[in-house]
Structure formats: structure tokens, C-alpha cells
N, C-alpha and C. Protein backbone atom coordinates (compact mmCIF):
# COMPACT_ATOMS: atom_id res chain seq x y z
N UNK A 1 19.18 -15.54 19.31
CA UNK A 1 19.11 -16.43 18.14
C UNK A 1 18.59 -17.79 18.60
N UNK A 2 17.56 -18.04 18.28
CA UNK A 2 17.19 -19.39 18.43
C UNK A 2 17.66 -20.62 17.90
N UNK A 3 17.19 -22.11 18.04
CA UNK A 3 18.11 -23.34 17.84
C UNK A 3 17.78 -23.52 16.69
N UNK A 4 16.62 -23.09 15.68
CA UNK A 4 16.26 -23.39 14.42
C UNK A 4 16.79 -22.25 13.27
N UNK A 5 17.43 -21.36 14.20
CA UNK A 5 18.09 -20.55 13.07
C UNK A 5 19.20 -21.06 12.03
N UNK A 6 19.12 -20.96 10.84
CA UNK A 6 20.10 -21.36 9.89
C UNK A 6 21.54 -20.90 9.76
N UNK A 7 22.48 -21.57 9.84
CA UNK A 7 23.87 -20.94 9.64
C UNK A 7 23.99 -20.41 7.91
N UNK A 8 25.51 -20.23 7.48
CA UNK A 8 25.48 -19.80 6.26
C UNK A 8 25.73 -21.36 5.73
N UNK A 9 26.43 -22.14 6.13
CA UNK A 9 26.73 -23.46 5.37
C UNK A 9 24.90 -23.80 4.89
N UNK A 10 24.41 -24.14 5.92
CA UNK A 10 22.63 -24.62 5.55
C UNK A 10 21.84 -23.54 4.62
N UNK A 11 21.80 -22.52 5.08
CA UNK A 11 21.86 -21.79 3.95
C UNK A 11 22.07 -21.69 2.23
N UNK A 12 23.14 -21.92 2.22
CA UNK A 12 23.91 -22.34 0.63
C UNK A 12 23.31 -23.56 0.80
N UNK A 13 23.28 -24.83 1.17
CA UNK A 13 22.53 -25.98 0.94
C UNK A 13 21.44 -25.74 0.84
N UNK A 14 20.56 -25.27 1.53
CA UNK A 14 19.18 -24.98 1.01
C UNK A 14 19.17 -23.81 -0.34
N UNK A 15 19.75 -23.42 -0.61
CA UNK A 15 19.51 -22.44 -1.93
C UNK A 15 19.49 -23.41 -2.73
N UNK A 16 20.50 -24.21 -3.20
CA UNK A 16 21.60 -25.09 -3.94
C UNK A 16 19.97 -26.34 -4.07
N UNK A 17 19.49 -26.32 -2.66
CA UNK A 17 18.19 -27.69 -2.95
C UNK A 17 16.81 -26.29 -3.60
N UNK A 18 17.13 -25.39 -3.65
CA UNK A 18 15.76 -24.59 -4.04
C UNK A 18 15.97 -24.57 -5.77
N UNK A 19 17.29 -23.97 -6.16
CA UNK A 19 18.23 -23.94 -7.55
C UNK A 19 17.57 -25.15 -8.04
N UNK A 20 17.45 -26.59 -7.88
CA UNK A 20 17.09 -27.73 -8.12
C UNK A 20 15.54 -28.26 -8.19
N UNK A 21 14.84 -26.65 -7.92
CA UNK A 21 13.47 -27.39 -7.63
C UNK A 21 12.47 -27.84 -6.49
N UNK A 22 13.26 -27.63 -5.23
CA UNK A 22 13.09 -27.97 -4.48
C UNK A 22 11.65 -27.67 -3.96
N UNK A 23 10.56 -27.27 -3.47
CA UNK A 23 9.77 -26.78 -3.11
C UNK A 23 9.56 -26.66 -1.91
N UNK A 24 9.91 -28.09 -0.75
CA UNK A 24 10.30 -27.62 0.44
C UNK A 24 11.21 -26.84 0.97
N UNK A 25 12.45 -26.73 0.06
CA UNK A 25 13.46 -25.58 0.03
C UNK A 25 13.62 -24.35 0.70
N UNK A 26 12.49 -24.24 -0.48
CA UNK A 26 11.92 -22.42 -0.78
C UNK A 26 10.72 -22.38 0.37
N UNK A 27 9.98 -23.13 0.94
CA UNK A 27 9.57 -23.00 2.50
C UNK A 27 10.04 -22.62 3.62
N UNK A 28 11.16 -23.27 3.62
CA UNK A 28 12.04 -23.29 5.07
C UNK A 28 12.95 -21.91 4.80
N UNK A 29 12.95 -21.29 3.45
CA UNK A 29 13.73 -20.01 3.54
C UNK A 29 12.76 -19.24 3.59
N UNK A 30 11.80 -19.64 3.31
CA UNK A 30 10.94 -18.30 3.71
C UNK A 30 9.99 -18.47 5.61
N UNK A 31 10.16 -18.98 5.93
CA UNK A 31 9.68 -19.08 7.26
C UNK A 31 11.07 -18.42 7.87
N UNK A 32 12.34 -18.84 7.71
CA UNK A 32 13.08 -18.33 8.44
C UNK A 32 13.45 -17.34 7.98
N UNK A 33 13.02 -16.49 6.70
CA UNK A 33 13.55 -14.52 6.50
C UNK A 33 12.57 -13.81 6.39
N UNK A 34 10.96 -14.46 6.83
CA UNK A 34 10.01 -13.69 6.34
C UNK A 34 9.72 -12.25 7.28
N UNK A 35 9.73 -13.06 8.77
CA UNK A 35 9.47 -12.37 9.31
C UNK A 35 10.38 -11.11 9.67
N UNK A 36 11.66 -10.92 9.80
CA UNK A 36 12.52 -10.39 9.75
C UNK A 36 12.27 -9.10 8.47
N UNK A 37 12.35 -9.95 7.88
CA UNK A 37 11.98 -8.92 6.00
C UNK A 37 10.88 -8.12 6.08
N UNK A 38 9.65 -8.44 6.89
CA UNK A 38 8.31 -8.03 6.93
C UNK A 38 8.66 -6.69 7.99
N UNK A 39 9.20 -7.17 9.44
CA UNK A 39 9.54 -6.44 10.19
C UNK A 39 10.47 -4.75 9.63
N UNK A 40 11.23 -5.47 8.81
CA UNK A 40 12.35 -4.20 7.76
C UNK A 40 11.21 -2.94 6.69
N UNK A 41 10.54 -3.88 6.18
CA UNK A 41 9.38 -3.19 5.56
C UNK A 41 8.60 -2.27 6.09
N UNK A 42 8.19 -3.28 7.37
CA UNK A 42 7.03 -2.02 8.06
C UNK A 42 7.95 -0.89 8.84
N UNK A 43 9.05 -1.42 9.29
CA UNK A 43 9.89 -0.14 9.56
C UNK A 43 10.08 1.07 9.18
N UNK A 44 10.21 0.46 7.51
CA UNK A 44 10.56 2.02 6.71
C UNK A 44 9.31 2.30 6.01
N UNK A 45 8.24 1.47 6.11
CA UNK A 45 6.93 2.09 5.26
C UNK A 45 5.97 2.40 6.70
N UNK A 46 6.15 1.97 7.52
CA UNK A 46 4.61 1.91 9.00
C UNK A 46 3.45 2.04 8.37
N UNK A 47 3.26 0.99 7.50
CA UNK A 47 2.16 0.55 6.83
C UNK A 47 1.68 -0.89 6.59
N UNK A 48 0.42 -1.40 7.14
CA UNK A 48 1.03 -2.71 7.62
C UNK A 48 0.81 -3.75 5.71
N UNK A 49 0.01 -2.96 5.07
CA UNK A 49 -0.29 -3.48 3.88
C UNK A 49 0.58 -3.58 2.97
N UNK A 50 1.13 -2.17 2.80
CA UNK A 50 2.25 -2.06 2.03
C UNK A 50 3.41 -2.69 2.28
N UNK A 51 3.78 -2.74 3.92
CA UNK A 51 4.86 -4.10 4.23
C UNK A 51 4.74 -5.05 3.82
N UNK A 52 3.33 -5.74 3.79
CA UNK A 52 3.00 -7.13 3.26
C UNK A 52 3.46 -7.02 1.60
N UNK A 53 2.58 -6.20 1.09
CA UNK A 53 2.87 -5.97 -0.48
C UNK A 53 4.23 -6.30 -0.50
N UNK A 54 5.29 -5.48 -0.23
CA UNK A 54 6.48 -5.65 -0.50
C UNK A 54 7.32 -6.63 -0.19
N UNK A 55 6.84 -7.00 0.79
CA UNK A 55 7.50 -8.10 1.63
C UNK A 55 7.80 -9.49 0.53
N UNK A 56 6.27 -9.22 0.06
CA UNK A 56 5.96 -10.39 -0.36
C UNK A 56 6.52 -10.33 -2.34
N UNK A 57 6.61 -9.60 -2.45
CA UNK A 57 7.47 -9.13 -4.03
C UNK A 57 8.72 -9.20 -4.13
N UNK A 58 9.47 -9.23 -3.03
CA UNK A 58 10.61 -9.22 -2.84
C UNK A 58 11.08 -10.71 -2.42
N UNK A 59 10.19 -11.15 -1.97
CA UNK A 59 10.63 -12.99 -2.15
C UNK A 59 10.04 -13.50 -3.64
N UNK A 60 9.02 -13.16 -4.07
CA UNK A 60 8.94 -13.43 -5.41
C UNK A 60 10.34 -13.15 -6.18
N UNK A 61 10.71 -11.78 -6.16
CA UNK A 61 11.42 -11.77 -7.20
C UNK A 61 12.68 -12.26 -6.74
N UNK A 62 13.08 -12.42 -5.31
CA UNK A 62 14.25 -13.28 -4.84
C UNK A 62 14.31 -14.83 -5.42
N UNK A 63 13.05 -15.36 -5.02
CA UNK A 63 13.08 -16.77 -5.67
C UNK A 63 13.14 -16.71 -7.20
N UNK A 64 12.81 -16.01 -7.99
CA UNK A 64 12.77 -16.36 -9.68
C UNK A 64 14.17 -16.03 -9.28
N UNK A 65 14.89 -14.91 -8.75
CA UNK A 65 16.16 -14.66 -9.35
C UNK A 65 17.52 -15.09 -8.58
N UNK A 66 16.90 -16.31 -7.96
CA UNK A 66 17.79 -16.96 -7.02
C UNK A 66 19.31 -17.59 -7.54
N UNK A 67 19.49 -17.77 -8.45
CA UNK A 67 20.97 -18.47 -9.04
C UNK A 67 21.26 -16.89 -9.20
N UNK A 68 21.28 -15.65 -8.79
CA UNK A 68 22.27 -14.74 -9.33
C UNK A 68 22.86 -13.78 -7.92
N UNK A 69 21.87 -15.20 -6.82
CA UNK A 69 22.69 -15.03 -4.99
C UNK A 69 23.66 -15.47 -5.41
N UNK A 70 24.60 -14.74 -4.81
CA UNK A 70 26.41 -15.32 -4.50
C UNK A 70 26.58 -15.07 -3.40
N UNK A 71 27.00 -16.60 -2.68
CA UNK A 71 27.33 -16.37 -1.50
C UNK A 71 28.51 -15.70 -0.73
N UNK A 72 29.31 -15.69 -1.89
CA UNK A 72 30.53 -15.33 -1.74
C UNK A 72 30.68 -13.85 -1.67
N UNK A 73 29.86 -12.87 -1.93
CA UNK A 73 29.97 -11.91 -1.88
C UNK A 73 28.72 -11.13 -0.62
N UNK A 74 28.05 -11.79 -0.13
CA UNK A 74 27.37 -11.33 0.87
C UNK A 74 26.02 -12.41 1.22
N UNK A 75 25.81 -12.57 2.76
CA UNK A 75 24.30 -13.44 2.98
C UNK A 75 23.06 -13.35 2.22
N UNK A 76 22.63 -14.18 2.51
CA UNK A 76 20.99 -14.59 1.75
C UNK A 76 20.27 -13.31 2.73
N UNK A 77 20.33 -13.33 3.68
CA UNK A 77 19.72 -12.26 4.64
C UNK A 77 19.96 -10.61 3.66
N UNK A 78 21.30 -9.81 3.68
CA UNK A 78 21.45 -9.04 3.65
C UNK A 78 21.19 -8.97 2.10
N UNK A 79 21.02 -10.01 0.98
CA UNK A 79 20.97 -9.97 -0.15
C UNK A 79 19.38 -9.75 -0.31
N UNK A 80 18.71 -10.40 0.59
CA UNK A 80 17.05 -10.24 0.67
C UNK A 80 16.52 -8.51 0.89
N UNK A 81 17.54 -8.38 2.26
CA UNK A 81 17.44 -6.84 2.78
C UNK A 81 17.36 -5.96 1.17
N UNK A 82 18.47 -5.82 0.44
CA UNK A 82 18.82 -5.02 -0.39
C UNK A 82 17.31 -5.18 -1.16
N UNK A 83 17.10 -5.85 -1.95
CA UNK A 83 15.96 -6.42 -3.04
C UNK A 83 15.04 -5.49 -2.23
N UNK A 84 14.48 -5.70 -0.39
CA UNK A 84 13.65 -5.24 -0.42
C UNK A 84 13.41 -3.68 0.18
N UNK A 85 14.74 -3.16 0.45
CA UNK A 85 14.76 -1.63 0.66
C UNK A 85 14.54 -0.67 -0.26
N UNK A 86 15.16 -1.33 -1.79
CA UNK A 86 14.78 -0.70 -3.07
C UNK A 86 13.61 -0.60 -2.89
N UNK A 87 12.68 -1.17 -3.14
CA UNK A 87 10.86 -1.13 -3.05
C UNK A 87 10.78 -0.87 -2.14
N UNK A 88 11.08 -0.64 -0.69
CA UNK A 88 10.53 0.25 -0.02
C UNK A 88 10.55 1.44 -0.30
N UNK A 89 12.08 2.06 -0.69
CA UNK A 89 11.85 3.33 -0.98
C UNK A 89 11.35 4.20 -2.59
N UNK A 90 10.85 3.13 -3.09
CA UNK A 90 9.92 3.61 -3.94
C UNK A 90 8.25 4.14 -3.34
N UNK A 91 8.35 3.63 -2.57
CA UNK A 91 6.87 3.65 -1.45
C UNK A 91 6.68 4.42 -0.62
N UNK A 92 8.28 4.58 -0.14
CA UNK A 92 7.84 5.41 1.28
C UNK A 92 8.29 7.08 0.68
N UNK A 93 8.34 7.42 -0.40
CA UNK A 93 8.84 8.34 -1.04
C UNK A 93 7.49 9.08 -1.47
N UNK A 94 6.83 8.51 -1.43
CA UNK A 94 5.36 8.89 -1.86
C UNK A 94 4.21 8.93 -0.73
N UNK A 95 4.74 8.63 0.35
CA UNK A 95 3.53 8.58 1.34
C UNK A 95 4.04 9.63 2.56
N UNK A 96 3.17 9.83 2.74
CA UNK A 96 3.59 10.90 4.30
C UNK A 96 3.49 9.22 5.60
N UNK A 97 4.85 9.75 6.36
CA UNK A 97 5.12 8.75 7.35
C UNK A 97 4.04 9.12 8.27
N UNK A 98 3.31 7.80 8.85
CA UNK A 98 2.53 8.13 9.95
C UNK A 98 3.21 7.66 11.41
N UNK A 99 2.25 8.16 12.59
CA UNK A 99 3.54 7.54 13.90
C UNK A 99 3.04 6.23 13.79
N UNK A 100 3.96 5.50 14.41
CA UNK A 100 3.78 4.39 15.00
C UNK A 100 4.84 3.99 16.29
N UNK A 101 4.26 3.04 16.83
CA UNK A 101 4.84 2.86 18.12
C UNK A 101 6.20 2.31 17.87
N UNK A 102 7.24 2.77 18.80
CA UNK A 102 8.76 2.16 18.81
C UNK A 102 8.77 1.11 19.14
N UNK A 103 8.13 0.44 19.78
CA UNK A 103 8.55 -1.09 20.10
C UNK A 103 8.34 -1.69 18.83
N UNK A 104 7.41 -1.52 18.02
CA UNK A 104 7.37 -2.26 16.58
C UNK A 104 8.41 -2.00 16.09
N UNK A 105 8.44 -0.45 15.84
CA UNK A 105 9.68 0.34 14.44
C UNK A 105 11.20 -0.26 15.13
N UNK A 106 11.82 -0.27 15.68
CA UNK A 106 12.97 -0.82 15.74
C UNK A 106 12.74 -2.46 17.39
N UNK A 107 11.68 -3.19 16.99
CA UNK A 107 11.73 -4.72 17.37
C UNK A 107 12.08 -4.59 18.71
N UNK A 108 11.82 -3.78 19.83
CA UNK A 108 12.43 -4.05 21.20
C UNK A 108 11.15 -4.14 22.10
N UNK A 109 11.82 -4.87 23.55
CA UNK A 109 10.72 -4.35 24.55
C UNK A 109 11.55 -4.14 25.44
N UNK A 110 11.22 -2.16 25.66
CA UNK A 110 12.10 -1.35 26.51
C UNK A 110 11.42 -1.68 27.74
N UNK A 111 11.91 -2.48 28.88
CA UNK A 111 11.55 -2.48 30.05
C UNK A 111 11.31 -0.95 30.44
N UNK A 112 10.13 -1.14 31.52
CA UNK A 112 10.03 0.29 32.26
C UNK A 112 11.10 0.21 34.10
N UNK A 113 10.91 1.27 34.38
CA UNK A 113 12.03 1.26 35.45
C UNK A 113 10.93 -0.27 36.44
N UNK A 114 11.68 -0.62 37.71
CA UNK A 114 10.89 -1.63 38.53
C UNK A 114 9.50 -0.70 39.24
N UNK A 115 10.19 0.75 40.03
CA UNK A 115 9.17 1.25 40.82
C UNK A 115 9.14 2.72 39.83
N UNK A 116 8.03 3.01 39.97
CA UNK A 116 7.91 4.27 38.81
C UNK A 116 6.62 4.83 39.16
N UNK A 117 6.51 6.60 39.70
CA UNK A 117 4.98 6.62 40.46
C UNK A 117 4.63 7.62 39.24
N UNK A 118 3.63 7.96 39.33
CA UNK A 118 2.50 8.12 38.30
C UNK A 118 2.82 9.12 37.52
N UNK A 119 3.38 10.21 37.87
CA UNK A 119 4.19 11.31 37.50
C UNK A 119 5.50 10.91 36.41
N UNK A 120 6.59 10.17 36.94
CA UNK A 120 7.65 9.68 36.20
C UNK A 120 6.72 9.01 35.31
N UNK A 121 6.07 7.64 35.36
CA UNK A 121 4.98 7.13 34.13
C UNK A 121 4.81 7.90 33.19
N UNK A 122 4.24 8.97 33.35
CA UNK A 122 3.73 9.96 32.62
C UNK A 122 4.60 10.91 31.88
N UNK A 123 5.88 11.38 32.59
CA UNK A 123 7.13 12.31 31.95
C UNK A 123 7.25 10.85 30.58
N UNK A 124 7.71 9.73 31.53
CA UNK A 124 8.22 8.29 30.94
C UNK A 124 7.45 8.46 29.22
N UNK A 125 6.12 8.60 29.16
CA UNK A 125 5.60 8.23 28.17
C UNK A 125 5.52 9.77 27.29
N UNK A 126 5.35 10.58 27.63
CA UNK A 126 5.79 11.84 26.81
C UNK A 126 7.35 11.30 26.24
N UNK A 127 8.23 11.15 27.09
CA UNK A 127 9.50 11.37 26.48
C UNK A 127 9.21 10.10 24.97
N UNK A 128 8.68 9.21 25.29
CA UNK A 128 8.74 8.32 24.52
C UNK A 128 8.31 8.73 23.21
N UNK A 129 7.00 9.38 23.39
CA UNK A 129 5.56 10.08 22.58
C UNK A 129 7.04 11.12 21.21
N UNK A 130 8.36 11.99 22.32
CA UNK A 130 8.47 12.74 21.69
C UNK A 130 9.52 11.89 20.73
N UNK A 131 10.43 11.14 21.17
CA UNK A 131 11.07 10.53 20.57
C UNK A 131 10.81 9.48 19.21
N UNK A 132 9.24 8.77 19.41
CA UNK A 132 8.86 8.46 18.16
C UNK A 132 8.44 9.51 16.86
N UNK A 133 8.07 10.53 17.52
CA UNK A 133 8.11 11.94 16.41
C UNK A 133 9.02 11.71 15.80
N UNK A 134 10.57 12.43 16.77
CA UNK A 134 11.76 12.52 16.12
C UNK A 134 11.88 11.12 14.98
N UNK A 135 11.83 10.04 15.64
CA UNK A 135 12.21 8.95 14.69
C UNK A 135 11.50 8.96 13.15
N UNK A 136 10.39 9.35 13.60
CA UNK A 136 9.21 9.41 12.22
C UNK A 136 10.23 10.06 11.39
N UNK A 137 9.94 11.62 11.75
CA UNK A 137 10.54 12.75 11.13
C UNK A 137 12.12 12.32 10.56
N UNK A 138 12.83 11.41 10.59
CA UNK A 138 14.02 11.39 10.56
C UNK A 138 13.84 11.46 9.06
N UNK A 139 15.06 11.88 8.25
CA UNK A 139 15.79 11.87 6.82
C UNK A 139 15.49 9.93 6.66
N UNK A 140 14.79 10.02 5.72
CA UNK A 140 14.67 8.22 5.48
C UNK A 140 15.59 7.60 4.99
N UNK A 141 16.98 8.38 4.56
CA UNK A 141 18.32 7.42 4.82
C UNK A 141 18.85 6.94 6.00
N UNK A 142 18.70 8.18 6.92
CA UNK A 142 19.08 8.08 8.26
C UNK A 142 18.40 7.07 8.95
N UNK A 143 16.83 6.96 9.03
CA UNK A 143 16.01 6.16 9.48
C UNK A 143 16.74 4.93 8.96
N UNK A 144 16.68 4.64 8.10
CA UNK A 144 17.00 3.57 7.28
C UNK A 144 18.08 2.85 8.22
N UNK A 145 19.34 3.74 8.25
CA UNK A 145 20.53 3.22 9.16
C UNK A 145 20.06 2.75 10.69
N UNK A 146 19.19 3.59 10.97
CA UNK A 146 19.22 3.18 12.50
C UNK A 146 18.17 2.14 12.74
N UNK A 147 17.13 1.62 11.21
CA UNK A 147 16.62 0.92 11.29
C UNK A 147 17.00 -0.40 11.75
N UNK A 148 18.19 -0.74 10.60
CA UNK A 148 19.01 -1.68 10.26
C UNK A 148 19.76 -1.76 11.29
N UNK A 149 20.63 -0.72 12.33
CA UNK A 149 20.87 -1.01 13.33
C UNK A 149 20.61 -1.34 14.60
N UNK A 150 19.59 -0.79 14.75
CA UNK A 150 19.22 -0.83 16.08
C UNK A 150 17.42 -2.46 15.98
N UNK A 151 17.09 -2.07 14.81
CA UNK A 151 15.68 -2.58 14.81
C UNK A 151 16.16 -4.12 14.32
N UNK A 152 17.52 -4.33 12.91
CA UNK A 152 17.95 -5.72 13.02
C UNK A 152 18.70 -5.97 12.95
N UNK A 153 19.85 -5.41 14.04
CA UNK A 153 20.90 -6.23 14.33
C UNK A 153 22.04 -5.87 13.95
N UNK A 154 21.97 -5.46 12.09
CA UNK A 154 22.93 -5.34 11.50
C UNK A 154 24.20 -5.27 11.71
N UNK A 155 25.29 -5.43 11.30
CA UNK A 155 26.88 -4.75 11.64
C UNK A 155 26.93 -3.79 10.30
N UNK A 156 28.35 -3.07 10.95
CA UNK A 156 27.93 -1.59 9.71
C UNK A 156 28.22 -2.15 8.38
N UNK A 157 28.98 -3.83 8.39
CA UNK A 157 29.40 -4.31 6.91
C UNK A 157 28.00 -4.84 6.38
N UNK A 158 27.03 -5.57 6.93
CA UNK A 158 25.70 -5.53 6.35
C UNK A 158 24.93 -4.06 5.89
N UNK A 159 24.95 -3.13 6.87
CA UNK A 159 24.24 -2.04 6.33
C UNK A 159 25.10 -1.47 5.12
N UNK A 160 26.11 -1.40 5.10
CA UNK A 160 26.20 -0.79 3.95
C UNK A 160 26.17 -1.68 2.67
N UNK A 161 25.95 -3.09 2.71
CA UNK A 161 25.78 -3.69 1.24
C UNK A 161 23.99 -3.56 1.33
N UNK A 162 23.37 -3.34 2.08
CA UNK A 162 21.75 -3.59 1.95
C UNK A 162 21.39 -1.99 1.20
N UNK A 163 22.14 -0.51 1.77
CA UNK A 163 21.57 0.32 1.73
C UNK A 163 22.69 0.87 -0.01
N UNK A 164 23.26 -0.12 -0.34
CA UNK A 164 24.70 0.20 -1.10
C UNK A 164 25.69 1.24 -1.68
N UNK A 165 25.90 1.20 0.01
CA UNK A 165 27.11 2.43 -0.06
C UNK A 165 28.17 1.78 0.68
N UNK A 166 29.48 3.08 1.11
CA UNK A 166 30.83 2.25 1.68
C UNK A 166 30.37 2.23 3.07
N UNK A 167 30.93 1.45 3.64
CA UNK A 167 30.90 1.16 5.29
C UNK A 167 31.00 2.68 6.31
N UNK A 168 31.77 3.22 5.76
CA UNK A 168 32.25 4.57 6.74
C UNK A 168 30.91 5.07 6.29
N UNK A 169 30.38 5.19 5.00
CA UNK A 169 29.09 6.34 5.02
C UNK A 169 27.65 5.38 6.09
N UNK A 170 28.21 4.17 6.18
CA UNK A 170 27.17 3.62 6.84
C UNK A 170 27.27 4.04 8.51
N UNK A 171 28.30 3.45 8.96
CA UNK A 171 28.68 3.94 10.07
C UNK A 171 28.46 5.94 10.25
N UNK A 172 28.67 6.63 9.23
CA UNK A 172 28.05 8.02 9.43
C UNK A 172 26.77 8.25 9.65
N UNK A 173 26.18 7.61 8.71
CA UNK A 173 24.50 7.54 8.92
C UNK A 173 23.75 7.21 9.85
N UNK A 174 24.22 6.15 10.51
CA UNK A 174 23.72 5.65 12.06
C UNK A 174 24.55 6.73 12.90
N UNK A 175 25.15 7.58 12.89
CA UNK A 175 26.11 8.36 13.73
C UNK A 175 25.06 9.69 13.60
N UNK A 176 24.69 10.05 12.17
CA UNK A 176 24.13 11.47 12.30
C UNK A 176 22.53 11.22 12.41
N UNK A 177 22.22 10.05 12.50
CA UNK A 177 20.38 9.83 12.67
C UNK A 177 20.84 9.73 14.34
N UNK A 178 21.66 9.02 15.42
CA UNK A 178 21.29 9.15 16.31
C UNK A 178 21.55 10.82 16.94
N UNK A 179 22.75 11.35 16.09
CA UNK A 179 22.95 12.75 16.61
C UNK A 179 21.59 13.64 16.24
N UNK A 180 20.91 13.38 15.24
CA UNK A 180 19.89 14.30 14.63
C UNK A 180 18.02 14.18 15.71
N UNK A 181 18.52 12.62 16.44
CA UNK A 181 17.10 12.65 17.23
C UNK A 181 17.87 13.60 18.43
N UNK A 182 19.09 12.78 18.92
CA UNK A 182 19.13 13.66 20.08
C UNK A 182 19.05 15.33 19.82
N UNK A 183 18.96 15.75 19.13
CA UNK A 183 19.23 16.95 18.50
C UNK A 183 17.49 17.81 18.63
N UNK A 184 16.46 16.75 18.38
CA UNK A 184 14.90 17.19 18.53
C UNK A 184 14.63 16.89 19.48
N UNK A 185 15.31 16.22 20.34
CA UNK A 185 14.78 15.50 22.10
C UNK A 185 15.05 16.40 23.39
N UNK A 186 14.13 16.90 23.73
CA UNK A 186 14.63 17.12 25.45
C UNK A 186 15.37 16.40 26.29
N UNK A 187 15.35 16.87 27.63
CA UNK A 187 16.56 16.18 28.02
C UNK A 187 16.12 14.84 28.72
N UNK A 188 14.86 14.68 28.93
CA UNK A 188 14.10 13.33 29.67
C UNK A 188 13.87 12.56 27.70
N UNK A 189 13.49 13.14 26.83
CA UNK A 189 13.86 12.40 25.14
C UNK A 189 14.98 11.73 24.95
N UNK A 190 16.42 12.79 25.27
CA UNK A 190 17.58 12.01 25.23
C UNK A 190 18.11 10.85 25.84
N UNK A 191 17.68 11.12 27.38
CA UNK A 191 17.78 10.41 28.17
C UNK A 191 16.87 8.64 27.86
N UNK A 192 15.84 8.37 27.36
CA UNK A 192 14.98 7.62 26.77
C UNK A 192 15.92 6.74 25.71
N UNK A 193 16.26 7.65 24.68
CA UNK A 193 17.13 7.44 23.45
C UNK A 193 18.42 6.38 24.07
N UNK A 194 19.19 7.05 24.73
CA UNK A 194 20.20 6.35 25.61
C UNK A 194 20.18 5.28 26.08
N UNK A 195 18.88 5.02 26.84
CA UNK A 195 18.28 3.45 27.59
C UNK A 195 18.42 2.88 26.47
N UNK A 196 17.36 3.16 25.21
CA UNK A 196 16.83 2.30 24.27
C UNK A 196 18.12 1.69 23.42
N UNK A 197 19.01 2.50 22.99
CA UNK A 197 19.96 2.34 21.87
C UNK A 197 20.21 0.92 22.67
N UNK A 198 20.83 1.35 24.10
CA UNK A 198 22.09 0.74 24.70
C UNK A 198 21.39 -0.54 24.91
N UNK A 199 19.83 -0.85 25.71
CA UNK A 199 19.34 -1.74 25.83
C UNK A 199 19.11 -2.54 24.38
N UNK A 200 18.96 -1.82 23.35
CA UNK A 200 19.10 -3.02 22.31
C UNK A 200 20.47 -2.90 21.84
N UNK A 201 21.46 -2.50 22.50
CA UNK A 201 22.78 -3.58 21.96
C UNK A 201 23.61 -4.77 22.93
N UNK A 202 22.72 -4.72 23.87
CA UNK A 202 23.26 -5.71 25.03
C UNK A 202 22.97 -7.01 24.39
């Protein structure tokens, strides 16, 4: 988290100065959720247009419908999430998923081992090759969960108000998308899966 990230107090102050008109306001909230939001989009669409499209409809209709955020019942973040998973999955319901690379789809950079000879490289990048399949292929609820978990951060009380269901079905969903890749992965796939999860929860 960087030093320009917003708490929730600044947050509610900046809504509260947007509510009013503000126009610099509504700048500084969108520099600090755009990219994040954009990132969530192309996740579940791997389309870089249609991310934009949506991305960008979903702060539209966030800003017109901004006095009906309550802070009290969940973040500006996870309230943005929700607005824009609906329209994703109007989108991604209609398109055949194409691959795309994992370091985009869930935001990491999986170090490679220090010494690694040409052979391991090569198993290294198959396993990878097979594991973005699996991810493609996943049930796009499931995806969805492990999006939100692994790709931003989430805790299972955000995923389940973004995807809006109860917490335990959230926590199931990230439970049976990671059981369902390991499930299409070999054992150098699984093994991959394992690094990656764990390296993005450190």
C-alpha cells in the first residue's frame, strides 16, 4: 500500500466534497480506484476494450449514483467492485474466454527460482502454460472468487458483498476454484499453483 493511498475517514470526506459538486473530488477518486477497477474487469473479461468499456460505465454510473454509497454498510472500493462485476458478467457470459497471461489475470510477479537450467525453464513454463488454461476454463463464479482473492486482495467479508452472497459461500468458492485447478494440473501445475497462491498472500 502506498503513502497516497486513501483511508476510509478521507474517503467519506472526499465523497461528502464530490456529493457537493466537487470536481476535484471526483478526480482524486478516480485516480485512486481506477486502476484497481480496470485491473478487476480485465480479469473477468481478458479483453482489454471491454475492460475499458466497463470500467469506465461503472464510474459513470457510480458518480451519478453516489449519495446512495453508505459507508456504513460497506467501502467505496468494494461498493465500486459490486457495480462493476454486474457488467462484467453480462459480458463475459457472451464471449468465449481467451488465454491470457497470469501475471496480468491475478496482478503478481511470480519470481522464477535464482538458478534454473534450461530444462526446469522449460517444465517451469509448461506448468505455467497449463495452469493459465485451468484458470481460463474455471466456472466464472469460481474465477470470480479467486479473482478477488488472490488478484485483489480481498478478505472473504469483501468478496462476498462484491459477488453478493454470504461469506461461507464466499470462502467455498475460493476453496472449490482452487480445489478445481488443482484438480486439471499435473503435478509440476500443482506445484506452480502452490508457489503462486502462497507468494501472493505474503
Amino acid at each position: 500500500m502506498n503513502s497516497s493511498t486513501l483511508d476510509a475517514e478521507q474517503t467519506v470526506a472526499l465523497v461528502q466534497r464530490c456529493l457537493k459538486g466537487d470536481q476535484a473530488g471526483f478526480a482524486v477518486l478516480y485516480d485512486q480506484y481506477a486502476p484497481g477497477l480496470y485491473r478487476l474487469c480485465y480479469s473477468l473479461l481478458l479483453n482489454r476494450e471491454d475492460a475499458e468499456d466497463v470500467a469506465q460505465e461503472s464510474f459513470v454510473y457510480a458518480f451519478k449514483n453516489l449519495y446512495r454509497f453508505d459507508a456504513s454498510l460497506s467501502s467505496l472500493k468494494t461498493w465500486l467492485y459490486t457495480i462493476a462485476i454486474c457488467r462484467c458478467r453480462n459480458l463475459y457470459r457472451k464471449h468465449k474466454v481467451p488465454m491470457v497471461d497470469l501475471g496480468i489475470l491475478l496482478n503478481i510477479g511470480l519470481p522464477a527460482p535464482r538458478s534454473q537450467t534450461p530444462e526446469a525453464a522449460l517444465a517451469r513454463q509448461h506448468a505455467k502454460d497449463a495452469l493459465e488454461k485451468a484458470l481460463v476454463e474455471l466456472n466464472p463464479r469460481l474465477r470470480e472468487a479467486i479473482v478477488l482473492r488472490y488478484g485483489q486482495g480481498l478478505a472473504y467479508r469483501e468478496i462476498a458483498e462484491v459477488m453478493g452472497c454470504p461469506q461461507k459461500t464466499a470462502e467455498s468458492r475460493v476453496r472449490l476454484g482452487h480445489e478445481s485447478l488443482r484438480g486439471t494440473l499435473g503435478v509440476h501445475g500443482q506445484g506452480l499453483l502452490d508457489e503462486l497462491l502462497v507468494w501472493n498472500e505474503e
